[in-house]
PDB file of N, CA and C in Angstrom:
ATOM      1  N   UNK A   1     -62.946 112.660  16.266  1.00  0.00           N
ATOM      2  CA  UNK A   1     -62.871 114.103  16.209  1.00  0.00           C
ATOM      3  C   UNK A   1     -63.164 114.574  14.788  1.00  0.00           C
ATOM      4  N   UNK A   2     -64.073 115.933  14.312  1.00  0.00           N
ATOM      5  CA  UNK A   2     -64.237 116.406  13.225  1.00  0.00           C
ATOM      6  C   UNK A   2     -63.034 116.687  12.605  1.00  0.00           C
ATOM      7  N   UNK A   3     -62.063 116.962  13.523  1.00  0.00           N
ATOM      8  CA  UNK A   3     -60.647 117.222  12.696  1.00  0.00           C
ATOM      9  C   UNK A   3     -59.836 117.231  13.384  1.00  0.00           C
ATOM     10  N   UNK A   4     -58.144 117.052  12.972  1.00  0.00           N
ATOM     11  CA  UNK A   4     -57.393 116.319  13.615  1.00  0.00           C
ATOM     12  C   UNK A   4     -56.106 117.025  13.943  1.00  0.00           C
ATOM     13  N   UNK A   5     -56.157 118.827  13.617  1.00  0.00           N
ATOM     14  CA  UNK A   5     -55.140 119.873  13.938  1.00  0.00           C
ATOM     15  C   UNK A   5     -55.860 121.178  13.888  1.00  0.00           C
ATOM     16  N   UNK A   6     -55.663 121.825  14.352  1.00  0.00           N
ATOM     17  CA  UNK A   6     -55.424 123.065  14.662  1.00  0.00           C
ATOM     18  C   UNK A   6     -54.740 124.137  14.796  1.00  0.00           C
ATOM     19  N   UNK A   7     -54.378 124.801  14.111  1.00  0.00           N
ATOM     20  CA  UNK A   7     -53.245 125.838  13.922  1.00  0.00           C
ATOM     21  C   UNK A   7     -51.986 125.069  13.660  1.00  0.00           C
ATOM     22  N   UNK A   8     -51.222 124.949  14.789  1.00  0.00           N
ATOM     23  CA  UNK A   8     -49.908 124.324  14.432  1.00  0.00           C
ATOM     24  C   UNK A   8     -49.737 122.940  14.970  1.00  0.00           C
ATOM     25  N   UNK A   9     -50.509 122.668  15.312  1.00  0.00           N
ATOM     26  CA  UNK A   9     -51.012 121.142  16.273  1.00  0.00           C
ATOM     27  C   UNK A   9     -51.535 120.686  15.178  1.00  0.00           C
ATOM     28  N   UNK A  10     -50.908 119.100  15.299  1.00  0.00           N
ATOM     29  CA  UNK A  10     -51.779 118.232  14.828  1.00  0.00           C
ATOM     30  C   UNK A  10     -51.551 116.829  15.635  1.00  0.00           C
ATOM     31  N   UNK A  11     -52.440 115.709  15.338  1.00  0.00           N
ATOM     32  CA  UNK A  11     -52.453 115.034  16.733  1.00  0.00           C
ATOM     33  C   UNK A  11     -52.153 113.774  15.917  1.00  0.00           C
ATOM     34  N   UNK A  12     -51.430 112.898  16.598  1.00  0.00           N
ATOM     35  CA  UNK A  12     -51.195 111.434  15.996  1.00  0.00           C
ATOM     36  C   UNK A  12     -51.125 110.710  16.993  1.00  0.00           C
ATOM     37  N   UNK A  13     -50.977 109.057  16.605  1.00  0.00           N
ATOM     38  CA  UNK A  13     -50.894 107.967  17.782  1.00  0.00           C
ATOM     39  C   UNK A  13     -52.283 108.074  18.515  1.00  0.00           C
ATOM     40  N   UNK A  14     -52.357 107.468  19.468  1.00  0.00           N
ATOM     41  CA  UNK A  14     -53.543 107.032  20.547  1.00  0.00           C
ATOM     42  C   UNK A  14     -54.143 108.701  20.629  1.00  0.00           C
ATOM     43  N   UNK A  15     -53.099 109.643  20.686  1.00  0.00           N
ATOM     44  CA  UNK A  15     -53.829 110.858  20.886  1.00  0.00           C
ATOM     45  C   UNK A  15     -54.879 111.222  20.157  1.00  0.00           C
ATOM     46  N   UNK A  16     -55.048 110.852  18.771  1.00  0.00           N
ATOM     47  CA  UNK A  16     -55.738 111.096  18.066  1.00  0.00           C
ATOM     48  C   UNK A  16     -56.879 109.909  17.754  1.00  0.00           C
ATOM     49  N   UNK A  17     -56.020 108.578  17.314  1.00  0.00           N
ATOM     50  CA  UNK A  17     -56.475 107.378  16.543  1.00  0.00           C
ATOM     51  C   UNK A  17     -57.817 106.322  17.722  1.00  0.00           C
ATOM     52  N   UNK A  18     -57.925 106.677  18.800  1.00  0.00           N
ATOM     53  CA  UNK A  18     -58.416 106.225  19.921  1.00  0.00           C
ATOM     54  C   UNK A  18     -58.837 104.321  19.678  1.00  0.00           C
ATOM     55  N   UNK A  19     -57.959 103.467  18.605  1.00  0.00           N
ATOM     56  CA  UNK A  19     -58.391 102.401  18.337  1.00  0.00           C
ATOM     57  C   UNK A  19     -58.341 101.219  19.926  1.00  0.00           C
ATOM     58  N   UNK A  20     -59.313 100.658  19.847  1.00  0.00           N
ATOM     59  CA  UNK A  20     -59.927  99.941  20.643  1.00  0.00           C
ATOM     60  C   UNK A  20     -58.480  99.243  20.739  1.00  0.00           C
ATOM     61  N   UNK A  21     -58.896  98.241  22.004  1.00  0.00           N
ATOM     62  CA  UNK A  21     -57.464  97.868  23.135  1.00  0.00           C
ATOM     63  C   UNK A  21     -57.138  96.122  22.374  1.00  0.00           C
ATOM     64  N   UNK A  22     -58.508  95.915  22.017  1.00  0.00           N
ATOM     65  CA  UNK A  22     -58.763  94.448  21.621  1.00  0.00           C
ATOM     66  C   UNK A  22     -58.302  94.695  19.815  1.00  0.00           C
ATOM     67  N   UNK A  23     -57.816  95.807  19.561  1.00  0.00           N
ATOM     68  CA  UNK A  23     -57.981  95.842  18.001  1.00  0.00           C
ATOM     69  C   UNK A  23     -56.543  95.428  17.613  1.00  0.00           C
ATOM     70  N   UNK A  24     -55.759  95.700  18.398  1.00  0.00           N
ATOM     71  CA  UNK A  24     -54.516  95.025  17.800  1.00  0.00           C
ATOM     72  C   UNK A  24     -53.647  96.486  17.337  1.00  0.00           C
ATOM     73  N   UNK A  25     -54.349  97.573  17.196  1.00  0.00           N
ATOM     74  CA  UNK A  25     -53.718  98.320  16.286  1.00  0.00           C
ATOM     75  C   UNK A  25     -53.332  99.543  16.581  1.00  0.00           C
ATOM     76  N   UNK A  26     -52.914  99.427  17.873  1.00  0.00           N
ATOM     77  CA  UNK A  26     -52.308 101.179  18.300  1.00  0.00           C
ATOM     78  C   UNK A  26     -50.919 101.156  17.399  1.00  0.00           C
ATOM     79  N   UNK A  27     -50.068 100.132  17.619  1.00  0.00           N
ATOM     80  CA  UNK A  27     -49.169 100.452  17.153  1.00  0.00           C
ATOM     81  C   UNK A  27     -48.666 100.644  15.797  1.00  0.00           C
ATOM     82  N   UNK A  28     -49.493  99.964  14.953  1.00  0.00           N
ATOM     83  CA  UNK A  28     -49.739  99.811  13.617  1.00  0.00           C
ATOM     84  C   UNK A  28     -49.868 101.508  13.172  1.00  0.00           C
ATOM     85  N   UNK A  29     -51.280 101.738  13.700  1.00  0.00           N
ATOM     86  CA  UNK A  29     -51.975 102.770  13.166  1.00  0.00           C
ATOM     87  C   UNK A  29     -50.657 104.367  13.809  1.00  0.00           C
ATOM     88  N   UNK A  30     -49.892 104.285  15.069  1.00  0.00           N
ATOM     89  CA  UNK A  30     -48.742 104.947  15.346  1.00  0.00           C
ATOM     90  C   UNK A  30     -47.834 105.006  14.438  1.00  0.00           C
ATOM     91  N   UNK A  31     -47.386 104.324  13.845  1.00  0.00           N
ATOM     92  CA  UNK A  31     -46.168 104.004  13.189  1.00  0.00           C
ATOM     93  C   UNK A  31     -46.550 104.552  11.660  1.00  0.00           C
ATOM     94  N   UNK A  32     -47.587 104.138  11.173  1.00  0.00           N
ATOM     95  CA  UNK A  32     -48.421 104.823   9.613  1.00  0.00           C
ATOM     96  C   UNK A  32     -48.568 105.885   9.943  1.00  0.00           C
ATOM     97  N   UNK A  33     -49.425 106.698  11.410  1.00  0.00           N
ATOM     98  CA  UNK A  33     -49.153 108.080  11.457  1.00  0.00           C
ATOM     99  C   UNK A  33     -48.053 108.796  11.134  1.00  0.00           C
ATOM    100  N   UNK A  34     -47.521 108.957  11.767  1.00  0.00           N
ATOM    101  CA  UNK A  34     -46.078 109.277  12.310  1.00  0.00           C
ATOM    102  C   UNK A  34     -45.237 109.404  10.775  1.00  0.00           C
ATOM    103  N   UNK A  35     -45.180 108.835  10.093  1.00  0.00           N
ATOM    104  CA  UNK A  35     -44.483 108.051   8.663  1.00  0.00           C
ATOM    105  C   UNK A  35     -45.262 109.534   8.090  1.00  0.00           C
ATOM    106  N   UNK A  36     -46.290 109.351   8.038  1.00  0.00           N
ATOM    107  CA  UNK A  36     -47.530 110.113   6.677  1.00  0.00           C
ATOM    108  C   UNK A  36     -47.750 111.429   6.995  1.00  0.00           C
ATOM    109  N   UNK A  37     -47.624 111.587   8.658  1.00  0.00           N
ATOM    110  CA  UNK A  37     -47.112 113.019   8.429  1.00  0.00           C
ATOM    111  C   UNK A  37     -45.675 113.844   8.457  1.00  0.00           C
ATOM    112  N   UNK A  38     -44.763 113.093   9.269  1.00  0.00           N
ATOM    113  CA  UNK A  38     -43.611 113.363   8.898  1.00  0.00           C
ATOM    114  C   UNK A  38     -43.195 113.602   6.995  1.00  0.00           C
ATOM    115  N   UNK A  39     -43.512 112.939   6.211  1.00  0.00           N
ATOM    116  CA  UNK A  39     -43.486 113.309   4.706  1.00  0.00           C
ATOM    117  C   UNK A  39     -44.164 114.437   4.463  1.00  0.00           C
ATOM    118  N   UNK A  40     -45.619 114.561   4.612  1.00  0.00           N
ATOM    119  CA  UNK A  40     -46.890 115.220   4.303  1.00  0.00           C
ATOM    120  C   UNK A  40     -46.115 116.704   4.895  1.00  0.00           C
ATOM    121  N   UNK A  41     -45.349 116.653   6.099  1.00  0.00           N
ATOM    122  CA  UNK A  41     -45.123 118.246   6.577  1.00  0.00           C
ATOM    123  C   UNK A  41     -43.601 118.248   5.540  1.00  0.00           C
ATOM    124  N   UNK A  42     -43.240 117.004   5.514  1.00  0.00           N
ATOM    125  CA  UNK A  42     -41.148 118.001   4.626  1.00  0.00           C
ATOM    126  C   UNK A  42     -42.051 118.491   2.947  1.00  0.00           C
ATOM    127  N   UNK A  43     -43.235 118.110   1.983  1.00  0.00           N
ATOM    128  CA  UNK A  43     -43.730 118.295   1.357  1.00  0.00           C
ATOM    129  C   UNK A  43     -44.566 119.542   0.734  1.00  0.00           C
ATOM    130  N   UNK A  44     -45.291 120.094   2.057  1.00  0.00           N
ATOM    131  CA  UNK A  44     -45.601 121.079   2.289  1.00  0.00           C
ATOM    132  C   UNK A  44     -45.434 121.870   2.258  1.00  0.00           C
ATOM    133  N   UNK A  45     -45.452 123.366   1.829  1.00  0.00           N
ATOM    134  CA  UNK A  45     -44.839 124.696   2.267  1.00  0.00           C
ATOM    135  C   UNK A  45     -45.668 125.294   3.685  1.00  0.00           C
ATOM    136  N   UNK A  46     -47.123 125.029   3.936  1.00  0.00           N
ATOM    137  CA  UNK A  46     -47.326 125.394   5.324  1.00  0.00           C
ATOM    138  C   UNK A  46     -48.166 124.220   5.739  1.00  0.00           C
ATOM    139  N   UNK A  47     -48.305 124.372   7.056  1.00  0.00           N
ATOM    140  CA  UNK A  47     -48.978 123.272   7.890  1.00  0.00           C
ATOM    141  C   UNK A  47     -50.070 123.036   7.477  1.00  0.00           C
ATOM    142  N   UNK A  48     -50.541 123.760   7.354  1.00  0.00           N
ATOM    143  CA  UNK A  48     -52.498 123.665   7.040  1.00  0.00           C
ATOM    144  C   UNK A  48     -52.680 122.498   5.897  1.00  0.00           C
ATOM    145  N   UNK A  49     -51.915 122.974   4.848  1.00  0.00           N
ATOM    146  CA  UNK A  49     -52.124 121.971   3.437  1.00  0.00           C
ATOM    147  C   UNK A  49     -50.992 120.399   4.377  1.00  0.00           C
ATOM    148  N   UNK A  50     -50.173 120.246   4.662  1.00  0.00           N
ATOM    149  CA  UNK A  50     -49.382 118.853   4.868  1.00  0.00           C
ATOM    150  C   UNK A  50     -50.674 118.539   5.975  1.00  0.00           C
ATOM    151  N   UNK A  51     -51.240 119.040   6.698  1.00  0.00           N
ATOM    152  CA  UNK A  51     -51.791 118.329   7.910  1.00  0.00           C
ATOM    153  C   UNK A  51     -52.978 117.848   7.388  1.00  0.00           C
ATOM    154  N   UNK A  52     -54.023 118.621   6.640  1.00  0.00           N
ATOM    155  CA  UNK A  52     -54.776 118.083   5.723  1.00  0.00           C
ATOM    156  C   UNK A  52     -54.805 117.216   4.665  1.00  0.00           C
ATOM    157  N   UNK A  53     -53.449 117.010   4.031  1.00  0.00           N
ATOM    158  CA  UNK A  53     -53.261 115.565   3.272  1.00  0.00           C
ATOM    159  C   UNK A  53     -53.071 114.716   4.583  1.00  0.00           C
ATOM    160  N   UNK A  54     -52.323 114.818   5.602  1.00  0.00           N
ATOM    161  CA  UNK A  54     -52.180 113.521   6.300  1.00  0.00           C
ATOM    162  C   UNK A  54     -53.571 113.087   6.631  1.00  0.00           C
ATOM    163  N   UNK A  55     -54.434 113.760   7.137  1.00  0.00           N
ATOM    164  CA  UNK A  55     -56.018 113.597   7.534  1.00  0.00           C
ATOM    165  C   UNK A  55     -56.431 112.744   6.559  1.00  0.00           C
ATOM    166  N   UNK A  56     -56.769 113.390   5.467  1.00  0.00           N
ATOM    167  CA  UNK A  56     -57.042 112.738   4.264  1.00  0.00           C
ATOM    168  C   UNK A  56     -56.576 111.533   4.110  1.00  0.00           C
ATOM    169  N   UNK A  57     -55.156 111.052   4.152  1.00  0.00           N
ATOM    170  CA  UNK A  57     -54.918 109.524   3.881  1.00  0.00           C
ATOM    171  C   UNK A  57     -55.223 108.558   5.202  1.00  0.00           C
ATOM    172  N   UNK A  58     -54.875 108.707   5.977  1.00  0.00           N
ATOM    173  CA  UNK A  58     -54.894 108.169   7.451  1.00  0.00           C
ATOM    174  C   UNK A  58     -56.729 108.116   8.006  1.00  0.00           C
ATOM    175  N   UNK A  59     -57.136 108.919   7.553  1.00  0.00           N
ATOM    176  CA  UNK A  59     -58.986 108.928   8.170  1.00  0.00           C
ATOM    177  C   UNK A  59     -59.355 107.567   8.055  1.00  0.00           C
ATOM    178  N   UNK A  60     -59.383 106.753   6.708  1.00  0.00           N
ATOM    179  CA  UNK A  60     -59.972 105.858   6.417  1.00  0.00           C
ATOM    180  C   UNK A  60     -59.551 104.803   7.155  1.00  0.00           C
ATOM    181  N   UNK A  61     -58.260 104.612   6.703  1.00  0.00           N
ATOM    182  CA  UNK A  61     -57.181 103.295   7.941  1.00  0.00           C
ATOM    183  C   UNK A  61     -57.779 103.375   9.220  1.00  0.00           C
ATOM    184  N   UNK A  62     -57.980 104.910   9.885  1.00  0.00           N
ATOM    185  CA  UNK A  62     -58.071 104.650  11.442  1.00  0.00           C
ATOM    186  C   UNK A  62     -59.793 104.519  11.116  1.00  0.00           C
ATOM    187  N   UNK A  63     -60.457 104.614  10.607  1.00  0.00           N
ATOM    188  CA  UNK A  63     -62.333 104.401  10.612  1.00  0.00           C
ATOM    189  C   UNK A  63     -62.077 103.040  10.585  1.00  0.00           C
ATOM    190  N   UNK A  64     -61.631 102.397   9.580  1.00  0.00           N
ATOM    191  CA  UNK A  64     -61.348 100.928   9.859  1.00  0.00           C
ATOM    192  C   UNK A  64     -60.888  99.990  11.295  1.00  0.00           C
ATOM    193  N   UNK A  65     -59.702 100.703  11.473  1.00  0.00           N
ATOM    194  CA  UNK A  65     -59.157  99.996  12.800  1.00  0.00           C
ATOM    195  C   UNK A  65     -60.269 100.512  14.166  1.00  0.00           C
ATOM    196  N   UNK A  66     -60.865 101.477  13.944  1.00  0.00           N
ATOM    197  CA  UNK A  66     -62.153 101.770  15.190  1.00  0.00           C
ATOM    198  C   UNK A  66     -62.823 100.565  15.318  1.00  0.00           C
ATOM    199  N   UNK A  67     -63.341 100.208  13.529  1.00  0.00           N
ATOM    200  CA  UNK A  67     -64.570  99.023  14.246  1.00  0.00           C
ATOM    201  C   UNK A  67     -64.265  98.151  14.307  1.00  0.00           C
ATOM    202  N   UNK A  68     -64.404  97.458  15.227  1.00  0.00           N
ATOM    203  CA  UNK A  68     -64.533  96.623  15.962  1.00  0.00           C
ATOM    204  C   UNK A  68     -66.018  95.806  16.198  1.00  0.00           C
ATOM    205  N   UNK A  69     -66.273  94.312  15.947  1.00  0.00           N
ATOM    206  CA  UNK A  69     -67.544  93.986  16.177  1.00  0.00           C
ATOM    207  C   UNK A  69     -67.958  93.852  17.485  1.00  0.00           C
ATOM    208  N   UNK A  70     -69.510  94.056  17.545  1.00  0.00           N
ATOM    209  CA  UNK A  70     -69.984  94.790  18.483  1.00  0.00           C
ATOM    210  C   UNK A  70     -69.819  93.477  19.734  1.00  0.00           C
ATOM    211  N   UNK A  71     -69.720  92.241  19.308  1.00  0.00           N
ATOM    212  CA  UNK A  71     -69.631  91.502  20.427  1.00  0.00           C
ATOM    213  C   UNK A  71     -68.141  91.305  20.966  1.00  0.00           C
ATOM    214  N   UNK A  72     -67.207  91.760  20.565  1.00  0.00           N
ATOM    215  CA  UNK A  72     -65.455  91.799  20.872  1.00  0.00           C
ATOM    216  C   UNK A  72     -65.654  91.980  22.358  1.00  0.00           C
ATOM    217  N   UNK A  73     -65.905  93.654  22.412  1.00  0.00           N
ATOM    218  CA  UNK A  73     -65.847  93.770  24.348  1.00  0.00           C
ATOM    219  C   UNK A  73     -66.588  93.150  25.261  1.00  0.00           C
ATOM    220  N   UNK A  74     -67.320  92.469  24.576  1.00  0.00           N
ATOM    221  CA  UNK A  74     -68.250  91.804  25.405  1.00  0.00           C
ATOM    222  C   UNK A  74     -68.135  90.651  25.785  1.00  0.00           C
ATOM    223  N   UNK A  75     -67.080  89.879  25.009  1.00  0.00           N
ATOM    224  CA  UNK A  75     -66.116  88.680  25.091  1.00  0.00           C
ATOM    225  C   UNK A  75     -65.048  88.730  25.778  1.00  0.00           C
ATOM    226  N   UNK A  76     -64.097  90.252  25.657  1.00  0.00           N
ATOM    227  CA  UNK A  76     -63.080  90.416  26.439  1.00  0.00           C
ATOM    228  C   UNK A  76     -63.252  90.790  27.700  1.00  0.00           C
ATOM    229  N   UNK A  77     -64.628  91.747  27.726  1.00  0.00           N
ATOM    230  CA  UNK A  77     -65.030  91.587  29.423  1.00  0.00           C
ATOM    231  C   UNK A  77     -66.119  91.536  29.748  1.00  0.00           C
ATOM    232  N   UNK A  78     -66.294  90.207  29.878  1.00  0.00           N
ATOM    233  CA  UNK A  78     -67.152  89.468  30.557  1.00  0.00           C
ATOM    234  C   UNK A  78     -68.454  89.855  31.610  1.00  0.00           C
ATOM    235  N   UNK A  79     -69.513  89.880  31.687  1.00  0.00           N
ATOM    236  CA  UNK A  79     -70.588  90.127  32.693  1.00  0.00           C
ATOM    237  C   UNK A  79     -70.830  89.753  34.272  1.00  0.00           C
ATOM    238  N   UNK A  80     -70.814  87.883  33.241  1.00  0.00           N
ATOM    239  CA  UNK A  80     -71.339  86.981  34.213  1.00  0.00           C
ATOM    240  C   UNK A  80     -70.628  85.643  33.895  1.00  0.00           C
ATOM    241  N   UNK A  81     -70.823  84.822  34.949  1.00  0.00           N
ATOM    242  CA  UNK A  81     -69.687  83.607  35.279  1.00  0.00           C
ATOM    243  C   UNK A  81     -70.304  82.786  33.781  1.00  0.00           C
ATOM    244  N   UNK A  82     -71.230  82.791  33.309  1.00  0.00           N
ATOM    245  CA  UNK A  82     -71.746  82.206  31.770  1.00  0.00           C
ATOM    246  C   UNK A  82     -71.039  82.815  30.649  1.00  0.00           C
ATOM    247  N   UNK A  83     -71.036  84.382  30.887  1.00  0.00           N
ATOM    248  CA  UNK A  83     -69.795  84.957  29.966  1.00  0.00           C
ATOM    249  C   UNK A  83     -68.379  84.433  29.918  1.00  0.00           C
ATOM    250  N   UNK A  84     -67.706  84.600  31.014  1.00  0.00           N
ATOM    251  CA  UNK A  84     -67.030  83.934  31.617  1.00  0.00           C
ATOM    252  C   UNK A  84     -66.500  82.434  30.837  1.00  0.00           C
ATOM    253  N   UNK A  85     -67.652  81.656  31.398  1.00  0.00           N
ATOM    254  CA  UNK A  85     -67.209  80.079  30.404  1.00  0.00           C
ATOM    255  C   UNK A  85     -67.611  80.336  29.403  1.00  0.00           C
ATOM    256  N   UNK A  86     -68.220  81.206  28.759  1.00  0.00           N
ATOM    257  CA  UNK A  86     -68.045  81.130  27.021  1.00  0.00           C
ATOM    258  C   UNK A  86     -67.041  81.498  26.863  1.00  0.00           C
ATOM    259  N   UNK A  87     -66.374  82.904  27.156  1.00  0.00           N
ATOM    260  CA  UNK A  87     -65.011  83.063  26.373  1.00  0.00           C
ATOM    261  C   UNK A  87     -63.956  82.200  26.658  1.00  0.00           C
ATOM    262  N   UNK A  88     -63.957  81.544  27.888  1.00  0.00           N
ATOM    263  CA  UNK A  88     -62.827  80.208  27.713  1.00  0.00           C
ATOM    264  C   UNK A  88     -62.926  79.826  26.890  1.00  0.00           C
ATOM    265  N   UNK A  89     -64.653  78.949  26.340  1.00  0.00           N
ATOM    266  CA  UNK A  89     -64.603  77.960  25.866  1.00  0.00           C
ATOM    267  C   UNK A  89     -63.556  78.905  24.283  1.00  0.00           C
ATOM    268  N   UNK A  90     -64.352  79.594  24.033  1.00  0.00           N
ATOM    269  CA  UNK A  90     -64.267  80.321  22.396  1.00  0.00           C
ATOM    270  C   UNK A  90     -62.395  80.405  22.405  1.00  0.00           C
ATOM    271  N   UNK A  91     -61.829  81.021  23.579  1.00  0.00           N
ATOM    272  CA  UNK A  91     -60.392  80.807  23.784  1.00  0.00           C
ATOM    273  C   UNK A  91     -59.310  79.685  23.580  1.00  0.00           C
ATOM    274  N   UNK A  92     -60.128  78.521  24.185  1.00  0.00           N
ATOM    275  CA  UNK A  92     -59.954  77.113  24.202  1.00  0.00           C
ATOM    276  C   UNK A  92     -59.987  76.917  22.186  1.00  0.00           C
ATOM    277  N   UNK A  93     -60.866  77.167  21.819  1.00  0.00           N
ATOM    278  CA  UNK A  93     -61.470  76.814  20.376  1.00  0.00           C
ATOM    279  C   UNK A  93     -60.517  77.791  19.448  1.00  0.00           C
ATOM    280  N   UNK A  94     -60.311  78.975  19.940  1.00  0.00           N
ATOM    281  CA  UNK A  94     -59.111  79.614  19.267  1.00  0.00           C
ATOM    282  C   UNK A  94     -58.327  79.021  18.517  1.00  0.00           C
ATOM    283  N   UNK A  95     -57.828  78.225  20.139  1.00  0.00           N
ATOM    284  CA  UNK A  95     -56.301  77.594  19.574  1.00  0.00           C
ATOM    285  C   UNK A  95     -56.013  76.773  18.569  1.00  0.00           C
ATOM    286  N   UNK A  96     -57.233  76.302  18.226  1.00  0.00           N
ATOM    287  CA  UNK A  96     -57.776  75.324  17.100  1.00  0.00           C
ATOM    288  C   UNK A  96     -56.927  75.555  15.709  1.00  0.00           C
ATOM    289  N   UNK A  97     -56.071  74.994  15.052  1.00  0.00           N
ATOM    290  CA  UNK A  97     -55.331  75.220  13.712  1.00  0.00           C
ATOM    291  C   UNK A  97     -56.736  76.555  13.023  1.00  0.00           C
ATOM    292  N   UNK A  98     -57.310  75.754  12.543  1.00  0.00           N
ATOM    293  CA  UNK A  98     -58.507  75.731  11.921  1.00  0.00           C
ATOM    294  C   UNK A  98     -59.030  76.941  12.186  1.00  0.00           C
ATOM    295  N   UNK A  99     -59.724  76.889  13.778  1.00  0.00           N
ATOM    296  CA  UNK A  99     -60.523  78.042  14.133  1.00  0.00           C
ATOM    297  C   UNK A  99     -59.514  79.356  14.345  1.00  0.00           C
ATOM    298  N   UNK A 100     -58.535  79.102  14.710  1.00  0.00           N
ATOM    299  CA  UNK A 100     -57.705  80.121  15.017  1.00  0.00           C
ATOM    300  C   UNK A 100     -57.076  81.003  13.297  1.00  0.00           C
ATOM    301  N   UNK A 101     -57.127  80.590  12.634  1.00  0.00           N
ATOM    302  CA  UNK A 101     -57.279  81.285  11.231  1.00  0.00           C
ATOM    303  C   UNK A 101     -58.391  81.640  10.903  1.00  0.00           C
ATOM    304  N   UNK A 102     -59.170  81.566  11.194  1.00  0.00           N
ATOM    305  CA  UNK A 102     -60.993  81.574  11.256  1.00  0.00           C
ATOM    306  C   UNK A 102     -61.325  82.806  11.959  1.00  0.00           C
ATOM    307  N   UNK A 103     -60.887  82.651  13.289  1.00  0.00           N
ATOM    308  CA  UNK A 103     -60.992  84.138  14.312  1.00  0.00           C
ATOM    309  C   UNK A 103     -60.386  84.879  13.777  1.00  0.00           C
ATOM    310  N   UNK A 104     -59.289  85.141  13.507  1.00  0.00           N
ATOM    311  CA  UNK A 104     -58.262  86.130  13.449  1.00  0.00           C
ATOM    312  C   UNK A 104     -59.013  86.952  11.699  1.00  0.00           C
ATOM    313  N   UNK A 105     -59.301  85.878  10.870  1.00  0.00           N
ATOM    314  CA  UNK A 105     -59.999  86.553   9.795  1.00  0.00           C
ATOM    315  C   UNK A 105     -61.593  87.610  10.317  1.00  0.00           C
ATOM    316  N   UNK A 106     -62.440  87.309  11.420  1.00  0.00           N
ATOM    317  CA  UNK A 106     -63.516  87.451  11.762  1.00  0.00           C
ATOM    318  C   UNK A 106     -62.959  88.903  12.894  1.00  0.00           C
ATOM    319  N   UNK A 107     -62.160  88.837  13.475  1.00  0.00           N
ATOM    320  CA  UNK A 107     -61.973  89.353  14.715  1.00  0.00           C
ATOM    321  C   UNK A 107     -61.042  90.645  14.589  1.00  0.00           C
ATOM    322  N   UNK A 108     -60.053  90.423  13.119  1.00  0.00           N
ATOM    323  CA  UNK A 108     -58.985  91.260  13.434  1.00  0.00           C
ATOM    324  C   UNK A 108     -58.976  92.174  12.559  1.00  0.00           C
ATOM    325  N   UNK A 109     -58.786  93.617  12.483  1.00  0.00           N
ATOM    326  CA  UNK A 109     -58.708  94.574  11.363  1.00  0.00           C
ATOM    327  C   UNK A 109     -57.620  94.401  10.565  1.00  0.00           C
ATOM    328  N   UNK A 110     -57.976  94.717   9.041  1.00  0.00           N
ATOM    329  CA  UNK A 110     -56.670  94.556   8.393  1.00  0.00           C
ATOM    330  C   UNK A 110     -55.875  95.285   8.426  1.00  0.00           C
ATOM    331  N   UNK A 111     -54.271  94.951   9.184  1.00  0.00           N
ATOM    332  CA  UNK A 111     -53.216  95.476   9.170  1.00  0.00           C
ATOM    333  C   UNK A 111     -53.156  96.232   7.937  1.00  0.00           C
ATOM    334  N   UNK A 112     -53.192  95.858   6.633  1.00  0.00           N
ATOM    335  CA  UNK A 112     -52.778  96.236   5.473  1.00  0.00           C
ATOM    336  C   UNK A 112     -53.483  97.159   4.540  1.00  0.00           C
ATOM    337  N   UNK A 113     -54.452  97.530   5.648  1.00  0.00           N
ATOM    338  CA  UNK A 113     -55.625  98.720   5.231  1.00  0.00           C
ATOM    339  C   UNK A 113     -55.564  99.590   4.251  1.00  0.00           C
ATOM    340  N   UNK A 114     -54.317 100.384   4.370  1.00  0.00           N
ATOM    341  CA  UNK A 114     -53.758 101.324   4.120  1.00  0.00           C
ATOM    342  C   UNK A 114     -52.694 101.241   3.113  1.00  0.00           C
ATOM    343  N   UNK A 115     -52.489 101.986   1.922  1.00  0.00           N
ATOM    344  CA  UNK A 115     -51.175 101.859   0.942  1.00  0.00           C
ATOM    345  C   UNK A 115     -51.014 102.900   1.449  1.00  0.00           C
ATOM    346  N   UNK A 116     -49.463 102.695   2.118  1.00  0.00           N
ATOM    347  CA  UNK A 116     -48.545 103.554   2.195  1.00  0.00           C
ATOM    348  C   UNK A 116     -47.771 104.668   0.650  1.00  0.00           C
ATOM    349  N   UNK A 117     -48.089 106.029   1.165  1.00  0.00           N
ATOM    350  CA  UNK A 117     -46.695 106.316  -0.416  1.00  0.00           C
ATOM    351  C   UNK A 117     -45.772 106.052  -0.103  1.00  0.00           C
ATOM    352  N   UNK A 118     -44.769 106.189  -1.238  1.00  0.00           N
ATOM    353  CA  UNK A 118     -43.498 105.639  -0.931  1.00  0.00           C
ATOM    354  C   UNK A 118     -42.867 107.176  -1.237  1.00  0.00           C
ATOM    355  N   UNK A 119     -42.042 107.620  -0.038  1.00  0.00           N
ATOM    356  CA  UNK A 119     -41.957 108.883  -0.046  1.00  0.00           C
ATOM    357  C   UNK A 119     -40.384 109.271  -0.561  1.00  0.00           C
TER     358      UNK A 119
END
């Protein structure tokens, strides 16, 4: 969305953040909402200015947690029975000490995106 309130509305969580299912990060990116504007509005004297700093800090975190590489959904859902046994196999290979620190670096957005203020 070009922007993320309107008059006295402003939108947080999934309502707003629309991060992918495979990203790991509804709840992440909920919980940093929620935090950044709850401060951003006791800070404020009117909505307009607190809702626009929260925008401002939070935009980037959630642009991050959006992408997602382009082959993710295409792994998590599958086409054809060849899709299919690849993502076992890649599942299977996950579990791997090794590979499974490997994926999770390749696959997963960084939780830690974002410096929180300390309010």
């Amino acid at each position: 969305m070009p922007r993320w309130f309107k008059g006295h509305i402003a939108l947080v969580g999934d309502a707003e953040y629309c991060a992918s299912p495979i990203s790991g990060m509804g709840t992440s990116l909920g919980l940093c909402g929620a935090y950044v504007l709850a401060d951003e509005l006791s800070r404020h004297p009117d909505d307009a200015h607190a809702f626009a700093a929260y925008e401002k800090l939070m935009r980037p975190y959630v642009a991050q947690a959006q992408s997602v590489h382009k082959f993710a959904p295409r792994l998590a859902s599958p086409y054809s029975r060849l899709g299919i046994a690849i993502g076992h196999a890649v599942l299977r290979i996950a579990t791997v000490p090794g590979f499974k620190t490997l994926f999770g670096k390749i696959l997963s957005p960084k939780a830690d995106a974002i410096k929180l203020p300390s309010y």
